[in-house]
C-alpha atoms as a PDB file:
ATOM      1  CA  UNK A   1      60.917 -44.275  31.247  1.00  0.00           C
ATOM      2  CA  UNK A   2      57.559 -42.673  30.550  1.00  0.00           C
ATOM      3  CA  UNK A   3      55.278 -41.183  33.368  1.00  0.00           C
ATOM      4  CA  UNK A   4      51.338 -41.321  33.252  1.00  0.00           C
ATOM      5  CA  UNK A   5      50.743 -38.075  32.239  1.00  0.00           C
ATOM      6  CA  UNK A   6      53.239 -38.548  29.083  1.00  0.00           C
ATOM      7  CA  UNK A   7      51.334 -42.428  28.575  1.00  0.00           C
ATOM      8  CA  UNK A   8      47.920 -40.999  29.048  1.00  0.00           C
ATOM      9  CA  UNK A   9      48.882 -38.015  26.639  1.00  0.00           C
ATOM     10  CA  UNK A  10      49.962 -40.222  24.144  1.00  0.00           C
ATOM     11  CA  UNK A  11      46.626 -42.561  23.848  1.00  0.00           C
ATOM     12  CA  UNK A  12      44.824 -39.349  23.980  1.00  0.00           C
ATOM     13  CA  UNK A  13      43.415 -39.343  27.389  1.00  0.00           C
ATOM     14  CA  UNK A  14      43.561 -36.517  29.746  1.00  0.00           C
ATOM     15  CA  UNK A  15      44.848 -37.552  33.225  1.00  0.00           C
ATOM     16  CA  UNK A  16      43.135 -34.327  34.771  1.00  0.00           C
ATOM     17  CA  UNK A  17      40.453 -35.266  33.517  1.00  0.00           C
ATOM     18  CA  UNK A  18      40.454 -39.242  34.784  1.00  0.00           C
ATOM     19  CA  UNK A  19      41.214 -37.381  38.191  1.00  0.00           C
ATOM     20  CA  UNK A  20      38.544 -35.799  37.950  1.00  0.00           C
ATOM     21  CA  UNK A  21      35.836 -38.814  36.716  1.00  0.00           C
ATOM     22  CA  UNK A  22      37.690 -40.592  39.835  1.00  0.00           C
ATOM     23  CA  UNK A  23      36.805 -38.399  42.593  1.00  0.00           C
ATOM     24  CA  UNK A  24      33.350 -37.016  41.220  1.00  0.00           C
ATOM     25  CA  UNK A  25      31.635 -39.706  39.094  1.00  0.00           C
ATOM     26  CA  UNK A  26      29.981 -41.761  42.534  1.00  0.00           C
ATOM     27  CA  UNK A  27      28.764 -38.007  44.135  1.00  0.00           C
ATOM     28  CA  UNK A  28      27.112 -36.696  40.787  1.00  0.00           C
ATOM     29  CA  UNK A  29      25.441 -40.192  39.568  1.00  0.00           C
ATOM     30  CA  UNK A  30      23.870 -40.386  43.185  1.00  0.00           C
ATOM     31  CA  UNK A  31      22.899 -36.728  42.783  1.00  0.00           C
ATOM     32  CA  UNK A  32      21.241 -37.083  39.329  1.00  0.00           C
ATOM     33  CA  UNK A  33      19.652 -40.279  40.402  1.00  0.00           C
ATOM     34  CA  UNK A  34      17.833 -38.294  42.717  1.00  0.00           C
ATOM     35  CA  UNK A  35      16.441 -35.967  40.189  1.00  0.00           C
ATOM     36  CA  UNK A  36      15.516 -38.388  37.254  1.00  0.00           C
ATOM     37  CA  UNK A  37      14.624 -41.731  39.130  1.00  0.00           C
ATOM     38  CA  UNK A  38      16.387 -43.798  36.159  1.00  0.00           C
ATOM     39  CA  UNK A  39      20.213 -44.979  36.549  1.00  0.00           C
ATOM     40  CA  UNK A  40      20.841 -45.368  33.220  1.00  0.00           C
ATOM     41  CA  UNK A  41      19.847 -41.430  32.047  1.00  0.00           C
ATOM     42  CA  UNK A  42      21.445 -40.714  35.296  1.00  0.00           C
ATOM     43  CA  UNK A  43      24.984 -41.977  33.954  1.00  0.00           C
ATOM     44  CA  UNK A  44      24.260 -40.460  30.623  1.00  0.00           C
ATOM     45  CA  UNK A  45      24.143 -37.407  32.179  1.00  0.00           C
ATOM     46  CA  UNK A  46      26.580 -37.391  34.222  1.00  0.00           C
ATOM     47  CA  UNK A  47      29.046 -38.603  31.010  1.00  0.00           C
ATOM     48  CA  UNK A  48      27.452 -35.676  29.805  1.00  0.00           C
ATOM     49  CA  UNK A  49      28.507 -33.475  32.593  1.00  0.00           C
ATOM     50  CA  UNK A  50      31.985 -34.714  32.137  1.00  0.00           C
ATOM     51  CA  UNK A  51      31.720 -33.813  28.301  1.00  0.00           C
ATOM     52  CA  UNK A  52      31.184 -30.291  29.311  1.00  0.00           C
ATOM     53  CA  UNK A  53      34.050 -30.241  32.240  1.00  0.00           C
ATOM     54  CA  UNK A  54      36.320 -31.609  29.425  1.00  0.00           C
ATOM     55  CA  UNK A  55      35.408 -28.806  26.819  1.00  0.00           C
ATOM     56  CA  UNK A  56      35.188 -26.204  28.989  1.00  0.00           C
ATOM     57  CA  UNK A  57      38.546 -26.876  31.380  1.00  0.00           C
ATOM     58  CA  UNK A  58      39.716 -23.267  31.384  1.00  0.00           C
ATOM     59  CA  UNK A  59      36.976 -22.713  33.332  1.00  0.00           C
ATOM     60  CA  UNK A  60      38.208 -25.144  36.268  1.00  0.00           C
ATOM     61  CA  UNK A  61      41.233 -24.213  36.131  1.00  0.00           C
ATOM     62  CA  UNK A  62      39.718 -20.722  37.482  1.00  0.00           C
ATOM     63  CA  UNK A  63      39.062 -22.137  40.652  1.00  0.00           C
ATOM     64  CA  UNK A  64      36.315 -19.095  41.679  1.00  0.00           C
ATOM     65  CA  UNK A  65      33.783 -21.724  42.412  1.00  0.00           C
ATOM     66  CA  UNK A  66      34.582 -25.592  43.760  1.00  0.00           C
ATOM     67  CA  UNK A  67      34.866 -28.186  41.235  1.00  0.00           C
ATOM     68  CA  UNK A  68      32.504 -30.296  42.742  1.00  0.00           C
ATOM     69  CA  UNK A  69      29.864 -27.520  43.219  1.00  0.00           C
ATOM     70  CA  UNK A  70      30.214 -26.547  39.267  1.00  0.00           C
ATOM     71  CA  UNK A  71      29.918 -30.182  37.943  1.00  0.00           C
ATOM     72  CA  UNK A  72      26.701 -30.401  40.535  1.00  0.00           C
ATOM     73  CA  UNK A  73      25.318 -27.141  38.379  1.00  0.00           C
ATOM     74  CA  UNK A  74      26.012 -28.320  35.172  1.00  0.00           C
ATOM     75  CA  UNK A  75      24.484 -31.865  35.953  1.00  0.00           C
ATOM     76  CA  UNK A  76      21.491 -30.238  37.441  1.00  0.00           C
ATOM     77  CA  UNK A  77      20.505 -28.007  34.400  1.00  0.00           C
ATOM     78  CA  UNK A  78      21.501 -31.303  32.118  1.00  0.00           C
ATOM     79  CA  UNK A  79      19.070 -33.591  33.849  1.00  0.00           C
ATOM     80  CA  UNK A  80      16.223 -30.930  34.105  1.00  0.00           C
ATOM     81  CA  UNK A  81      16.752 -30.124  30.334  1.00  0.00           C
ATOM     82  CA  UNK A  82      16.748 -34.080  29.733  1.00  0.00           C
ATOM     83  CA  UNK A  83      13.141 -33.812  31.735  1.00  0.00           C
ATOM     84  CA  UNK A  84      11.890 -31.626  29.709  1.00  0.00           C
ATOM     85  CA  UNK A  85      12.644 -33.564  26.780  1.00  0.00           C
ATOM     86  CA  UNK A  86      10.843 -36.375  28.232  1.00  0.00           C
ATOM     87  CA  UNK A  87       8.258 -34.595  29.184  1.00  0.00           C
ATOM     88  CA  UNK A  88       7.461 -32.699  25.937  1.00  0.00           C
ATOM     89  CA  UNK A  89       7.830 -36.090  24.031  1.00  0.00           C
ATOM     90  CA  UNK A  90       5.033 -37.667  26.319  1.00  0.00           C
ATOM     91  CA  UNK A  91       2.536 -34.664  25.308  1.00  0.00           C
ATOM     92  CA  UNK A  92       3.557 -35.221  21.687  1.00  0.00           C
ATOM     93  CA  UNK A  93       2.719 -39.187  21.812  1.00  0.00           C
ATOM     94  CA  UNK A  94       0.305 -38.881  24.215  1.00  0.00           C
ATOM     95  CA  UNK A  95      -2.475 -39.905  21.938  1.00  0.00           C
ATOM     96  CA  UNK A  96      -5.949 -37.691  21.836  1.00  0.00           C
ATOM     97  CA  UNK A  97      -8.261 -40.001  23.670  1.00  0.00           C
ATOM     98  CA  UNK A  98     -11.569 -38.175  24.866  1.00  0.00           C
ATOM     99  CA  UNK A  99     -12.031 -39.889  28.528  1.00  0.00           C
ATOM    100  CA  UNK A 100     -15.049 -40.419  29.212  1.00  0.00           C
ATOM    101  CA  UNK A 101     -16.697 -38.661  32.286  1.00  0.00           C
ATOM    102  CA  UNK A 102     -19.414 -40.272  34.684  1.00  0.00           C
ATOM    103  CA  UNK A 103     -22.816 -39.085  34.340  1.00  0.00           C
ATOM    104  CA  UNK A 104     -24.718 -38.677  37.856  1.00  0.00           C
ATOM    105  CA  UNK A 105     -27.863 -38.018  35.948  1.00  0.00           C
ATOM    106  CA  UNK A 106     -28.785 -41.869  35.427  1.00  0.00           C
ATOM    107  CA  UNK A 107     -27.969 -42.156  39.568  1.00  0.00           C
ATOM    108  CA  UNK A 108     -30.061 -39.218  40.024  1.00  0.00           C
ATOM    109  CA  UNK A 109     -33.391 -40.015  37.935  1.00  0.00           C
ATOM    110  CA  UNK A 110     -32.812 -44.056  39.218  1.00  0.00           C
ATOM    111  CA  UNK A 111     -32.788 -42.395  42.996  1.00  0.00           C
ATOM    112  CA  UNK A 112     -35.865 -40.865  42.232  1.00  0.00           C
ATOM    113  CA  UNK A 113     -37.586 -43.066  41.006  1.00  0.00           C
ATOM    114  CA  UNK A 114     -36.621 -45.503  44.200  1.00  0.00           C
ATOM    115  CA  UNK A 115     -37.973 -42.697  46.403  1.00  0.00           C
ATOM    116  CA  UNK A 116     -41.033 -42.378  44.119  1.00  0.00           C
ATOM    117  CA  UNK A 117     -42.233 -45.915  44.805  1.00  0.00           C
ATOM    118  CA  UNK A 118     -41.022 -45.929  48.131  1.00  0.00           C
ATOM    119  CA  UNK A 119     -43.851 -43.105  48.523  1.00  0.00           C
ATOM    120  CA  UNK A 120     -46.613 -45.524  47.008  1.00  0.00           C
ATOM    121  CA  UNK A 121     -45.926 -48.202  50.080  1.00  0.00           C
ATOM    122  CA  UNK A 122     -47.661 -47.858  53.060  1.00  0.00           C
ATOM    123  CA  UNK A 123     -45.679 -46.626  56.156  1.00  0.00           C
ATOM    124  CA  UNK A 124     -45.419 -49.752  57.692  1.00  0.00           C
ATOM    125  CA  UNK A 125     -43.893 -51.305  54.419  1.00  0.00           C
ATOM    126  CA  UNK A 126     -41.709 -48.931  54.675  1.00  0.00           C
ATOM    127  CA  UNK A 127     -40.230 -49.321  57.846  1.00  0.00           C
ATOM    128  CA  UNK A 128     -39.809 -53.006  57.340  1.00  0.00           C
ATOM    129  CA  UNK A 129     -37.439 -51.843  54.563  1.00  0.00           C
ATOM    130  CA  UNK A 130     -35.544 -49.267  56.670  1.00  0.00           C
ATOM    131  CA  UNK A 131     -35.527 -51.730  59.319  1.00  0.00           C
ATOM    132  CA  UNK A 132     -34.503 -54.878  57.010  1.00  0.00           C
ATOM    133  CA  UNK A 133     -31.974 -53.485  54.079  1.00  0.00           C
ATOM    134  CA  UNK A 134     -30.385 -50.173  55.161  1.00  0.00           C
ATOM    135  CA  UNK A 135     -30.185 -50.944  58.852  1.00  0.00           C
ATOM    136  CA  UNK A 136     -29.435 -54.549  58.266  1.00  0.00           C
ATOM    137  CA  UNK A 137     -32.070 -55.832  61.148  1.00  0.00           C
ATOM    138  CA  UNK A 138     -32.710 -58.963  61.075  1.00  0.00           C
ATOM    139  CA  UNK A 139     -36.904 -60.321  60.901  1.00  0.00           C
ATOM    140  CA  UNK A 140     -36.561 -60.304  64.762  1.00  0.00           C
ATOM    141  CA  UNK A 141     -35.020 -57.284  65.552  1.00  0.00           C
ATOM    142  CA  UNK A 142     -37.664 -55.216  63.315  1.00  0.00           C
ATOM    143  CA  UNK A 143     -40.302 -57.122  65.305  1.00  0.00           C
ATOM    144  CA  UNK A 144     -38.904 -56.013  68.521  1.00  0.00           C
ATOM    145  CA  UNK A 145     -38.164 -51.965  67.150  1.00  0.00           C
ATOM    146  CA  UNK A 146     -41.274 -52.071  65.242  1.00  0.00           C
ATOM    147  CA  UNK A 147     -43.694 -53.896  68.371  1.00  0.00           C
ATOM    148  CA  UNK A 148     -45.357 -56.123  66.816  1.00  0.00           C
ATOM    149  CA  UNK A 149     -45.131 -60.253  65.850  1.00  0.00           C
ATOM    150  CA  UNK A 150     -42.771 -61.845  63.713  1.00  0.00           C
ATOM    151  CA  UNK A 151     -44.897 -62.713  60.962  1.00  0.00           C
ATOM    152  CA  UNK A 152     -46.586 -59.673  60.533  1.00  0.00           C
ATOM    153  CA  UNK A 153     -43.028 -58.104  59.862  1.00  0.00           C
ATOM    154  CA  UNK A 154     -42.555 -60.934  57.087  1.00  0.00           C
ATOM    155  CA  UNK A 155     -45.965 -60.721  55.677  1.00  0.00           C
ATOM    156  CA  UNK A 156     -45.266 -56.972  55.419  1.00  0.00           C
ATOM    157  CA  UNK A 157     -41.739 -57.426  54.016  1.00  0.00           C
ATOM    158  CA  UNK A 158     -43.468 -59.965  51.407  1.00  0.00           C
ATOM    159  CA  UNK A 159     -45.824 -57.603  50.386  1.00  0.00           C
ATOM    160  CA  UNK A 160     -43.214 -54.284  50.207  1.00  0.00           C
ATOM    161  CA  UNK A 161     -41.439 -56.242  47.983  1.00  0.00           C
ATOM    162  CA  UNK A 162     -43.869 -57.061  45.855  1.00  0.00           C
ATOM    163  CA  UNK A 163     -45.268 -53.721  45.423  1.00  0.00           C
ATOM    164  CA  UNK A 164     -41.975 -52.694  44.461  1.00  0.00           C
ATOM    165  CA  UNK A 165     -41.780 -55.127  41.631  1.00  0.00           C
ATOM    166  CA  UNK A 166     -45.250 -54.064  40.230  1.00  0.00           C
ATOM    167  CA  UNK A 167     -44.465 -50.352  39.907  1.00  0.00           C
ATOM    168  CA  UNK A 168     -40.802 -51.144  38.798  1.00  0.00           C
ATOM    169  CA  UNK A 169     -42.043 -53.044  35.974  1.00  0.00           C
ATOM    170  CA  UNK A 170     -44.620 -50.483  34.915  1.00  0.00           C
ATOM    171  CA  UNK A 171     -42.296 -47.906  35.167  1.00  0.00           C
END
């Protein structure tokens, strides 16, 4: 009769070795997870680990640091070298594309200009604005702020407006 180690020997496997892949392969896949967000380079590294635990056994065998903590090293510098691969490959195919940066100076001559015809309305007209479209007042309430009738707000609105659309389409 044949044991395991003398079948396992024979077909070329190393039963240390599936001892080992038994009690450490869950622990280091979660671990590497961890570090490169994708399970499937996770297990490839952690095949890889075992790779390295299988060519370097002697040092194992030592027993001057834990097994666990050793295959945790080796899968660590694995998946940060793997990283860095990545990494370096993205700056490589990252293709040379100039990105286009806002220009403020069409908001800033546009904004002076708005101020410059505000300054050409009277300062009635003016307030009606305020009032109206940046405080959001309705006809009503800027006849109540501003004192005076209802109509006279509108007819002032009316003619803001339209003062505005002269000088915009002269300037």
């Amino acid at each position: 009769m044949t044991t395991a180690h003398e079948t396992c020997a024979a077909s070329g496997r190393n039963p240390a070795l599936d001892e080992l892949m038994a009690d450490h392969t869950r622990p280091l896949l979660t671990f590497v997870e961890k570090l490169v967000v994708d399970h499937h380079l996770a297990e490839d590294i952690v095949q890889e680990t075992f790779i390295h635990a299988w060519q370097h056994g002697g040092r194992l065998r030592l027993n001057e640091v834990p097994v666990r903590d050793w295959l945790m090293t080796v899968a660590r510098d694995l998946a940060v070298t793997s990283l860095r691969k990545v990494a370096v490959g993205r700056e490589r195919t990252a293709p040379e594309v100039d990105v286009a940066q806002p220009d403020h100076a069409d908001a800033a001559v546009a904004a002076a200009e708005a101020v410059s015809m505000l300054r050409r309305l009277s300062v009635e007209h003016r307030a009606v604005l305020l009032h109206t479209y940046l405080a959001g007042r309705t006809t009503h309430q800027t006849a109540h702020i501003l004192g005076v009738p209802v109509r006279t707000v509108r007819s002032w609105h009316h003619d803001a407006l339209s003062t505005l659309r002269t000088s915009f389409l002269t300037v």
